[in-house]
PDB file of N, CA and C in Angstrom:
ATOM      1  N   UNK A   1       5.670  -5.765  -9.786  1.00  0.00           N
ATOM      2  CA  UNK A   1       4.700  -5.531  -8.754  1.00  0.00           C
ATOM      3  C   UNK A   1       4.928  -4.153  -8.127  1.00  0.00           C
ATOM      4  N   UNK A   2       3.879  -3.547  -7.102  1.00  0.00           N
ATOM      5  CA  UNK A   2       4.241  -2.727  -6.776  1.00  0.00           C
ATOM      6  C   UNK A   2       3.622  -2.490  -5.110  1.00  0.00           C
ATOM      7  N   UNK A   3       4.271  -1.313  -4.260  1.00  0.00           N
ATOM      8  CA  UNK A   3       4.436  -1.504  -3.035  1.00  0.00           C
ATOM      9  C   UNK A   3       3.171   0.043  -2.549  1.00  0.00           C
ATOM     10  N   UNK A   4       2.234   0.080  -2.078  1.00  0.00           N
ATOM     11  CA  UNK A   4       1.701   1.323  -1.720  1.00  0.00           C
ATOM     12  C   UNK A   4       1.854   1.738  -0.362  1.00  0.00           C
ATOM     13  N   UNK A   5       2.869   2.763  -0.306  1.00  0.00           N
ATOM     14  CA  UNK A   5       3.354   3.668   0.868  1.00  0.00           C
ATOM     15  C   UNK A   5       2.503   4.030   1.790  1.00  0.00           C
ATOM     16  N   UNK A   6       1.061   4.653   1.566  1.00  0.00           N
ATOM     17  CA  UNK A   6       0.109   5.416   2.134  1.00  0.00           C
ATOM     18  C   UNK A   6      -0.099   6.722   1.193  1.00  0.00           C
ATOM     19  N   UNK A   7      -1.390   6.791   1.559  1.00  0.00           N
ATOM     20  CA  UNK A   7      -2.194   8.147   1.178  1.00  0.00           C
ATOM     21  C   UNK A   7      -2.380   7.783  -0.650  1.00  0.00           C
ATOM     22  N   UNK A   8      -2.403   8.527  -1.521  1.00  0.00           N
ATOM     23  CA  UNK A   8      -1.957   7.834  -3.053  1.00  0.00           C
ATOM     24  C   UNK A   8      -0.942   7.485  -4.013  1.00  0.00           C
ATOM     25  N   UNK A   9       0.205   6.781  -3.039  1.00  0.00           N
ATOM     26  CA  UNK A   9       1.663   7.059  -3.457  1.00  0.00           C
ATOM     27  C   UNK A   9       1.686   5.243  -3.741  1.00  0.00           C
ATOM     28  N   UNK A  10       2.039   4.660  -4.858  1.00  0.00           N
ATOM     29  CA  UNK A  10       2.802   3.348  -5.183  1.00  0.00           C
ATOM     30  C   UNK A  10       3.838   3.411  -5.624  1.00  0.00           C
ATOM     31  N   UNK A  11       4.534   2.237  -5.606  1.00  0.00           N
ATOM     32  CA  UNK A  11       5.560   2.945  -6.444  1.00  0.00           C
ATOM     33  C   UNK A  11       6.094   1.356  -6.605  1.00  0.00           C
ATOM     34  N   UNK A  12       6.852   1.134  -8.344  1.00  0.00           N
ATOM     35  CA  UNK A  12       7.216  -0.618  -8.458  1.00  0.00           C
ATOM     36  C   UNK A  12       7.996  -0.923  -7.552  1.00  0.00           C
ATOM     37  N   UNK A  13       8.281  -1.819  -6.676  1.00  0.00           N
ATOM     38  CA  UNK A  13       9.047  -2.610  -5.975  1.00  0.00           C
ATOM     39  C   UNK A  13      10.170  -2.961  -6.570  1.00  0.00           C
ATOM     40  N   UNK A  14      10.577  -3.034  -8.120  1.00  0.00           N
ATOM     41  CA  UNK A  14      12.227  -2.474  -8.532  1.00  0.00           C
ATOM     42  C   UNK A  14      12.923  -1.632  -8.079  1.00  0.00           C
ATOM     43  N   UNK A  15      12.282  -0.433  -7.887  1.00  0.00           N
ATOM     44  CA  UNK A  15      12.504   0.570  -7.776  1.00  0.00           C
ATOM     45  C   UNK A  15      13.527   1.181  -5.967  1.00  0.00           C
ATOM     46  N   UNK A  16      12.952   0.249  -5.262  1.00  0.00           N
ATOM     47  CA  UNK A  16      13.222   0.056  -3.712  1.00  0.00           C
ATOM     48  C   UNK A  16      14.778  -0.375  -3.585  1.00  0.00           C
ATOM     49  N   UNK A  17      15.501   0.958  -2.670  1.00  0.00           N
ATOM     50  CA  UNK A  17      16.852   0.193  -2.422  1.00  0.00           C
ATOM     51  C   UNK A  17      16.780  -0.085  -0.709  1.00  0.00           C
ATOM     52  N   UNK A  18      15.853   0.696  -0.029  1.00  0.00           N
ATOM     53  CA  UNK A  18      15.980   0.476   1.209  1.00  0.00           C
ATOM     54  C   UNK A  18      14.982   1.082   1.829  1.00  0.00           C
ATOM     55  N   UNK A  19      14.456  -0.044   2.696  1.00  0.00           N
ATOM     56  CA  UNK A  19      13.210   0.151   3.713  1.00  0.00           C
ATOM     57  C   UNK A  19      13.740   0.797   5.415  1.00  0.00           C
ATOM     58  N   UNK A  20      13.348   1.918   5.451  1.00  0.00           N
ATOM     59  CA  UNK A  20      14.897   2.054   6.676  1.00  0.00           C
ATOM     60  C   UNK A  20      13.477   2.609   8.137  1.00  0.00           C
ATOM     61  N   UNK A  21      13.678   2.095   9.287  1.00  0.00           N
ATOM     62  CA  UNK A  21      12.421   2.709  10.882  1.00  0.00           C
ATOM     63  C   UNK A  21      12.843   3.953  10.984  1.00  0.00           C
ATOM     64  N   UNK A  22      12.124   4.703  11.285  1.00  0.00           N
ATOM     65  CA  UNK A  22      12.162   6.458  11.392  1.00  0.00           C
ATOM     66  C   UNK A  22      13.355   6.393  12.462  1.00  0.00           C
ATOM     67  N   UNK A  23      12.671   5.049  13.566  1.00  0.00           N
ATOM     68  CA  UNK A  23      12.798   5.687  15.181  1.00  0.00           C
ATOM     69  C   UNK A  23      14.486   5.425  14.742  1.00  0.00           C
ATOM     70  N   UNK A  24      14.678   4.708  13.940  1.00  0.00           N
ATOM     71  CA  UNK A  24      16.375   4.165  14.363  1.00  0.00           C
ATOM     72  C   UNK A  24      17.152   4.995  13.375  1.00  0.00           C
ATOM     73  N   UNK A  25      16.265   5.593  12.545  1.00  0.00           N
ATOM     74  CA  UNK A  25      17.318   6.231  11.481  1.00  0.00           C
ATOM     75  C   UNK A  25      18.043   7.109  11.447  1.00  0.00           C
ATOM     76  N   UNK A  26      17.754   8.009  12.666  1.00  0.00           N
ATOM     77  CA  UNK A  26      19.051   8.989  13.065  1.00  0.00           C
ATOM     78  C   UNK A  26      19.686   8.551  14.462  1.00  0.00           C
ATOM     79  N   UNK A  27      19.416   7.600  14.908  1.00  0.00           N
ATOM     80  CA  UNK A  27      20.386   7.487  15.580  1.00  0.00           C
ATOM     81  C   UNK A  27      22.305   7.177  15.127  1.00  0.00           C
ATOM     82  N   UNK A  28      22.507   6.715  13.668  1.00  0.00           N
ATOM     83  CA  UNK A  28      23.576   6.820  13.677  1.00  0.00           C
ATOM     84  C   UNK A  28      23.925   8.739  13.019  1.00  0.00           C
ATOM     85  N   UNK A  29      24.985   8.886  12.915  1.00  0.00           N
ATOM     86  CA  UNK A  29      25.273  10.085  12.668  1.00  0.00           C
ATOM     87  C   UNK A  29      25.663  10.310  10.739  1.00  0.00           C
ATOM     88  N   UNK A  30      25.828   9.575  10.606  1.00  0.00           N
ATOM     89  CA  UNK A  30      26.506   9.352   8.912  1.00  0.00           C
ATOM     90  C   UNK A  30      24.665   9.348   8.349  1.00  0.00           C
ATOM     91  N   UNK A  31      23.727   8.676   9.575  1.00  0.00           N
ATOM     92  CA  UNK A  31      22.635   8.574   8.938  1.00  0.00           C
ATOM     93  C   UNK A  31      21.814   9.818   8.821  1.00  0.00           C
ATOM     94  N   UNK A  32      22.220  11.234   9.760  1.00  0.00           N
ATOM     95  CA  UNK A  32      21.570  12.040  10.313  1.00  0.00           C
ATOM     96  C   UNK A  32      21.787  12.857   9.107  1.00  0.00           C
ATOM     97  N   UNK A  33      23.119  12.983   8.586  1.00  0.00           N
ATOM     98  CA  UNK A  33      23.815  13.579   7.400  1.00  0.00           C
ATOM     99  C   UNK A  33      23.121  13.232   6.219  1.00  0.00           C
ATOM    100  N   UNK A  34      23.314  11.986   5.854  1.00  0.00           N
ATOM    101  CA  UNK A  34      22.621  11.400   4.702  1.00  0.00           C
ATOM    102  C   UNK A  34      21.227  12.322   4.417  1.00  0.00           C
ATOM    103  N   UNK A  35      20.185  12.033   5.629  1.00  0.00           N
ATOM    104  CA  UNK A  35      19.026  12.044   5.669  1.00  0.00           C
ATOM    105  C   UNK A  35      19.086  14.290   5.413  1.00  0.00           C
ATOM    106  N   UNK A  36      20.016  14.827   6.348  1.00  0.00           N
ATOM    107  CA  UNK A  36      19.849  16.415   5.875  1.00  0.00           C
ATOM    108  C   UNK A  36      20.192  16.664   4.473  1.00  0.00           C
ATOM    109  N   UNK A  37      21.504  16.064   4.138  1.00  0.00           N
ATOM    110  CA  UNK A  37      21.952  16.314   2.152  1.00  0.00           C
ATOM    111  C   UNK A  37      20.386  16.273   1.346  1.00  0.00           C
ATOM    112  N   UNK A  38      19.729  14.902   1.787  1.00  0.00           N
ATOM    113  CA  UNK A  38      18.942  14.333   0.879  1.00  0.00           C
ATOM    114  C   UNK A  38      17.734  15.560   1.148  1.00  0.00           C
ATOM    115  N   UNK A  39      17.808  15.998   2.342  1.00  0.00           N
ATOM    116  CA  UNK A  39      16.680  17.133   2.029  1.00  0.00           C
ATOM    117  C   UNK A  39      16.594  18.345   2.042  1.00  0.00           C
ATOM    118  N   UNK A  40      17.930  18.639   2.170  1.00  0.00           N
ATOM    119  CA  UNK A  40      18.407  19.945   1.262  1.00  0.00           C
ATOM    120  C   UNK A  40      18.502  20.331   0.139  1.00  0.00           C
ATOM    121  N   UNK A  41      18.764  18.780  -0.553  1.00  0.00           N
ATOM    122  CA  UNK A  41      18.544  19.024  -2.160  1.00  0.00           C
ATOM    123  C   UNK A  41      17.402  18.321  -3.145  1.00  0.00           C
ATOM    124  N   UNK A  42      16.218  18.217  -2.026  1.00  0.00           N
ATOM    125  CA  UNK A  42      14.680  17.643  -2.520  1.00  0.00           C
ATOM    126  C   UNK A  42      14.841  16.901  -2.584  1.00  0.00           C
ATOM    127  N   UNK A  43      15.455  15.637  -2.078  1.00  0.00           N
ATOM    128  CA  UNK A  43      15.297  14.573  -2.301  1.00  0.00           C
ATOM    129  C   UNK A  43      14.178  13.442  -1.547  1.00  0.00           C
ATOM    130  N   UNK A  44      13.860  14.323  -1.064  1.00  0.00           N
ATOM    131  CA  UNK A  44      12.835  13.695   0.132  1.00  0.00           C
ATOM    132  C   UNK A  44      11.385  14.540  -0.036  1.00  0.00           C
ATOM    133  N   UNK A  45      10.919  13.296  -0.427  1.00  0.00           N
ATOM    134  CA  UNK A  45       9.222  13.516  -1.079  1.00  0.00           C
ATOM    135  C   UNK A  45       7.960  12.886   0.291  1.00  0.00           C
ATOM    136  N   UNK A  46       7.487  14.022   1.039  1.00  0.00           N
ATOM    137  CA  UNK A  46       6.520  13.543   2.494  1.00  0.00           C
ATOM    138  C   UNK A  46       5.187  13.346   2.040  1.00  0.00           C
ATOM    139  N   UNK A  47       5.017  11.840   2.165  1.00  0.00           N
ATOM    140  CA  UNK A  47       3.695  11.456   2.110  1.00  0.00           C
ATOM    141  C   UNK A  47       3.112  11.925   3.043  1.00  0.00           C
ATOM    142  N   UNK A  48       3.679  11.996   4.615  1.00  0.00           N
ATOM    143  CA  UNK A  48       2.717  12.346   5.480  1.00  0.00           C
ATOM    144  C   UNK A  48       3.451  13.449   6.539  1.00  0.00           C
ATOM    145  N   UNK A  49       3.376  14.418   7.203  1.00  0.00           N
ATOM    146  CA  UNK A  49       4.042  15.147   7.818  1.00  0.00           C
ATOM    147  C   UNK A  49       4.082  14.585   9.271  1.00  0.00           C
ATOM    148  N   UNK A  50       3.612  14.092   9.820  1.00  0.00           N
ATOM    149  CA  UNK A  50       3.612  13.706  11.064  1.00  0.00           C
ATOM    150  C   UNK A  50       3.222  12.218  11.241  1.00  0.00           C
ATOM    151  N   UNK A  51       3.599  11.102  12.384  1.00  0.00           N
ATOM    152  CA  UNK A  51       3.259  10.363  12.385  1.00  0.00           C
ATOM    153  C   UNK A  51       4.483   9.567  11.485  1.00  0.00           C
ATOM    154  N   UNK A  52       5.469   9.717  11.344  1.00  0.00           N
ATOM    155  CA  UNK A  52       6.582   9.153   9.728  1.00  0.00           C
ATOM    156  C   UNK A  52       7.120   8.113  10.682  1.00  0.00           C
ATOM    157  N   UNK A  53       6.899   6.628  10.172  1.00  0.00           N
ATOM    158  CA  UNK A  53       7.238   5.764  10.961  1.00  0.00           C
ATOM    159  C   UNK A  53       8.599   5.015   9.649  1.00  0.00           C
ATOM    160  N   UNK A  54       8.441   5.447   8.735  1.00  0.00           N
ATOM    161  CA  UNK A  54       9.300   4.612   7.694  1.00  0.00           C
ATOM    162  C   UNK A  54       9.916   5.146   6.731  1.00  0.00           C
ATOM    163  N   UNK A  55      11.154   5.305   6.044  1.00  0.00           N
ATOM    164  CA  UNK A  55      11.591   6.002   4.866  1.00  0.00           C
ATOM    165  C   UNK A  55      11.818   5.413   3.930  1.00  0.00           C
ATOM    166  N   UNK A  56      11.290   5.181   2.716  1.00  0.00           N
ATOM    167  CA  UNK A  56      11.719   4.645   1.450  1.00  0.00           C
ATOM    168  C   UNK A  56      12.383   5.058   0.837  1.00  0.00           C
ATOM    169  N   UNK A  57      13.641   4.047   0.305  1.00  0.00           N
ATOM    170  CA  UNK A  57      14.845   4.725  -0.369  1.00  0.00           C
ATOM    171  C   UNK A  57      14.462   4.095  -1.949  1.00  0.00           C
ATOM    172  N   UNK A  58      14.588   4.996  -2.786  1.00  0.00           N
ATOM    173  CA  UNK A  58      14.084   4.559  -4.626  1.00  0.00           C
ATOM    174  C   UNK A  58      15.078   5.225  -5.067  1.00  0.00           C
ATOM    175  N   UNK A  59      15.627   4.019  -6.098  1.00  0.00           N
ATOM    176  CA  UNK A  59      16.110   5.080  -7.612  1.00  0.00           C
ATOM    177  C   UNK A  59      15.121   4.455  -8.517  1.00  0.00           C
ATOM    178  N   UNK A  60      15.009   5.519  -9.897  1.00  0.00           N
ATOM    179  CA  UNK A  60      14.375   5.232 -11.020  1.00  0.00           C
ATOM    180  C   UNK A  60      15.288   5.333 -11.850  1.00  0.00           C
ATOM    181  N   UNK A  61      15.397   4.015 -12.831  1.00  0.00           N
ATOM    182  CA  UNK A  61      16.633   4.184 -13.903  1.00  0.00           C
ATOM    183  C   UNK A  61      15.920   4.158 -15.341  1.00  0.00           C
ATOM    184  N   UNK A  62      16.050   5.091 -16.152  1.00  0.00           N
ATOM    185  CA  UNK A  62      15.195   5.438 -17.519  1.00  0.00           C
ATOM    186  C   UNK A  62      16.655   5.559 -18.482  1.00  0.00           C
ATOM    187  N   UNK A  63      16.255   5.207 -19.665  1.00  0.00           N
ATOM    188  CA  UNK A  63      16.907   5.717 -20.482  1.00  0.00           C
ATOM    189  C   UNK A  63      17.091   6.538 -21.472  1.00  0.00           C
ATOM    190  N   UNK A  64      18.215   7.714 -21.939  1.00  0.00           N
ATOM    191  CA  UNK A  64      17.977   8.766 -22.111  1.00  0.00           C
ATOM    192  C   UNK A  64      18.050   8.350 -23.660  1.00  0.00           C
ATOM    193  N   UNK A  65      16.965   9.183 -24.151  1.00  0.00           N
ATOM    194  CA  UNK A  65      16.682   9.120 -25.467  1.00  0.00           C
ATOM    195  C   UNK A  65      17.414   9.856 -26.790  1.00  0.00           C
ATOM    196  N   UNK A  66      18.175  10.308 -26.631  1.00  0.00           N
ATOM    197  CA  UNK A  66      19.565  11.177 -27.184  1.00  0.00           C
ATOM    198  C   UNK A  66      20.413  10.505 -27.260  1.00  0.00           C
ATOM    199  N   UNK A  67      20.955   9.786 -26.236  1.00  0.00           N
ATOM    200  CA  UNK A  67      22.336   8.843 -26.377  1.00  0.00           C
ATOM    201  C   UNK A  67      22.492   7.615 -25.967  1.00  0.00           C
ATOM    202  N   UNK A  68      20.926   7.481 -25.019  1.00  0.00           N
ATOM    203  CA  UNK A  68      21.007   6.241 -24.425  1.00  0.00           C
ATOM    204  C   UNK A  68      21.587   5.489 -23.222  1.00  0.00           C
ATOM    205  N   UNK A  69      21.994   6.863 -22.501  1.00  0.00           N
ATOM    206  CA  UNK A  69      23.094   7.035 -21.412  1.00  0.00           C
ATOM    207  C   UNK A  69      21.289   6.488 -20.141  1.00  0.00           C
ATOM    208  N   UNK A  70      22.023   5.965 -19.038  1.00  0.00           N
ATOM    209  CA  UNK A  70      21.124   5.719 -17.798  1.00  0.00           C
ATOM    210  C   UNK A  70      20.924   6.804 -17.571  1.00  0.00           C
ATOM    211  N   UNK A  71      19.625   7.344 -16.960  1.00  0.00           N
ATOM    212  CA  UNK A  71      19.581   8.593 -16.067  1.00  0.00           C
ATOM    213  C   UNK A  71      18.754   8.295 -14.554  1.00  0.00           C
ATOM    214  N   UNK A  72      19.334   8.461 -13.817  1.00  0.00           N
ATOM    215  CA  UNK A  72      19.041   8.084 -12.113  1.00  0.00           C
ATOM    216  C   UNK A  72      18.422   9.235 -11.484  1.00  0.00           C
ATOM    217  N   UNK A  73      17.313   8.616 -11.029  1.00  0.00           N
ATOM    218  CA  UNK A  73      16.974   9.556 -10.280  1.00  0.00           C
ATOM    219  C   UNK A  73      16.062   8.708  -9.013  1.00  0.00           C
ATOM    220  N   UNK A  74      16.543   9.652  -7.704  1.00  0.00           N
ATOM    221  CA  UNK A  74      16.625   9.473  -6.430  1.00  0.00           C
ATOM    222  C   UNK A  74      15.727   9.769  -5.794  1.00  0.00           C
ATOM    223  N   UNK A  75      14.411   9.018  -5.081  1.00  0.00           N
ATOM    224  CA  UNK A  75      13.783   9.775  -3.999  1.00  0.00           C
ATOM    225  C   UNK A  75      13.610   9.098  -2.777  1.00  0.00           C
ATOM    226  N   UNK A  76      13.314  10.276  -1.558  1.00  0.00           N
ATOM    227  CA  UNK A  76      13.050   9.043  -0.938  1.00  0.00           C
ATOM    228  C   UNK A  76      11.596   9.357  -0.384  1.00  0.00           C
ATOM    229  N   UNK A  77      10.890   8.391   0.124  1.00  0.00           N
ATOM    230  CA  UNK A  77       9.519   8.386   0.639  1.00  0.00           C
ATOM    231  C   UNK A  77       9.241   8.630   2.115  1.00  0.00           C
ATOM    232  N   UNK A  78       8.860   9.761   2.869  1.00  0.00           N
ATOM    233  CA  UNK A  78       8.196   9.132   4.331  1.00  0.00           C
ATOM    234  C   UNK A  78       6.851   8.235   4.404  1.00  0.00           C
ATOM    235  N   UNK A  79       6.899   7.405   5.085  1.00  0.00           N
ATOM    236  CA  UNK A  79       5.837   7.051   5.328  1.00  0.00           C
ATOM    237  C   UNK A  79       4.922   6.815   6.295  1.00  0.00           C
ATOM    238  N   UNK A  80       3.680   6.889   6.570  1.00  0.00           N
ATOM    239  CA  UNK A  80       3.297   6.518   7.905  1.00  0.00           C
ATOM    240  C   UNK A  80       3.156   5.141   8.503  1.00  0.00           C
ATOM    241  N   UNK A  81       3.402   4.065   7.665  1.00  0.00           N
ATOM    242  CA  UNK A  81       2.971   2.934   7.927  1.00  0.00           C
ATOM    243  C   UNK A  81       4.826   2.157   7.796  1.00  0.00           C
ATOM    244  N   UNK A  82       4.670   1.251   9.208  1.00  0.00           N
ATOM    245  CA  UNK A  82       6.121   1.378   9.665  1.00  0.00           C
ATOM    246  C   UNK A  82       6.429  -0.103   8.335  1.00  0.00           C
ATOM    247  N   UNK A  83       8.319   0.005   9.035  1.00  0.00           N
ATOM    248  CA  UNK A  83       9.150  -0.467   7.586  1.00  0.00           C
ATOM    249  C   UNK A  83       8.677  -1.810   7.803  1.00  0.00           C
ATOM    250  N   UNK A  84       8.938  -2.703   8.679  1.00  0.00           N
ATOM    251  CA  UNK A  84       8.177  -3.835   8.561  1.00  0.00           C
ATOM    252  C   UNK A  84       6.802  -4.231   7.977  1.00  0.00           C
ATOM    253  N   UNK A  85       6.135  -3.798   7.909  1.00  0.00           N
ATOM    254  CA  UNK A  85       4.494  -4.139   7.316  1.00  0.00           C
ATOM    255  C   UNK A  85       4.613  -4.182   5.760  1.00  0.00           C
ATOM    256  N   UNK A  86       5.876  -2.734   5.423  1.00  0.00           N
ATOM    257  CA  UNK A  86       5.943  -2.235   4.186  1.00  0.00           C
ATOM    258  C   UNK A  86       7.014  -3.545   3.492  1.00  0.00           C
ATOM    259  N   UNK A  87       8.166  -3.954   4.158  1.00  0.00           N
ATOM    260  CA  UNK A  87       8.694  -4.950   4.148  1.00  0.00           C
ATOM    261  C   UNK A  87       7.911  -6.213   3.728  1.00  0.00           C
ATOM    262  N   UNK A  88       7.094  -6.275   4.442  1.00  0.00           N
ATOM    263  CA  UNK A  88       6.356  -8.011   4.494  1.00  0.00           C
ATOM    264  C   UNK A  88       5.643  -7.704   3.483  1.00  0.00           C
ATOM    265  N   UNK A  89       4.958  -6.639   2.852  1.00  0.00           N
ATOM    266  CA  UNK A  89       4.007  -6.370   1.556  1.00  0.00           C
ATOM    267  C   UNK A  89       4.841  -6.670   0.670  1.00  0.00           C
ATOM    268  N   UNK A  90       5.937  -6.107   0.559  1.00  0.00           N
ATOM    269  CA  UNK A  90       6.995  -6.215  -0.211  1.00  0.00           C
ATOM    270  C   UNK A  90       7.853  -8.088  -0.841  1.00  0.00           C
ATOM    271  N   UNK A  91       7.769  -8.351  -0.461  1.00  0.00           N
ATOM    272  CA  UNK A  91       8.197  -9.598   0.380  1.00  0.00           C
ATOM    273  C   UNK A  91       6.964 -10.188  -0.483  1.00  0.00           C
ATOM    274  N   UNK A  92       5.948  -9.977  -0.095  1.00  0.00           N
ATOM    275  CA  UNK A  92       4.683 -11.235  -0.514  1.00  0.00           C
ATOM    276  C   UNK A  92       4.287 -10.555  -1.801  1.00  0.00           C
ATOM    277  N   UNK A  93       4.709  -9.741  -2.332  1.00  0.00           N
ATOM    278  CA  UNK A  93       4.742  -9.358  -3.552  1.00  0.00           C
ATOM    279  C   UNK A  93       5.409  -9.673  -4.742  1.00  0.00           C
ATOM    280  N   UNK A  94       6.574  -9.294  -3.989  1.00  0.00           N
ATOM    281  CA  UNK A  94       7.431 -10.268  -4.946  1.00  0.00           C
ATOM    282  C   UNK A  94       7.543 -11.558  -5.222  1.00  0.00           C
ATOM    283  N   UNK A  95       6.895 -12.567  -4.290  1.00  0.00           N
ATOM    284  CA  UNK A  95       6.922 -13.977  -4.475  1.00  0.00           C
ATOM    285  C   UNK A  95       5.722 -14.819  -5.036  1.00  0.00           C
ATOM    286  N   UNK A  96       4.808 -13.344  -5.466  1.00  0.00           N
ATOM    287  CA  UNK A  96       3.943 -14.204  -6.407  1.00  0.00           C
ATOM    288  C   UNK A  96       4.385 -14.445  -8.179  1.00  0.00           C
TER     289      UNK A  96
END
């Protein structure tokens, strides 16, 4: 199944490691860090510039066609539509 962020962004609901609230997400400090690394080194893909009530945390795991080794790759989502709603979509998605 899959989960739509806002604007034209879905993305499978495998894919989801963490639904995290804007308002609370820097309040810790390990989180403030996390959140600058991740967008210093692109890891953070903005659906919407203003208004970011939610961050989606994704890996995508593919396999590499040469050796067959996993290859991970990391993004995370802003979103405008807060983590709960995105949660409960999530949630009633998966349980069909």
């Amino acid at each position: 199944m899959f989960l739509h962020l806002g604007k034209d962004i879905v993305i499978p609901i495998k894919d989801i490691i963490a639904i995290i609230d804007a308002n609370t997400a820097f309040k810790s400090a390990d989180t403030k860090e996390f959140f600058q690394i991740a967008k210093e080194e692109g890891f953070i893909h903005n659906i919407v510039d203003e208004g970011i009530k939610s961050y989606i945390i994704t890996e995508k795991v593919e396999k590499d066609k040469s050796n067959l080794s996993d290859i991970r790759t990391s993004i995370i989502y802003s979103s405008n539509i807060s983590s709960t709603t995105l949660a409960k979509r999530a949630k009633i998605y998966n349980n069909l």
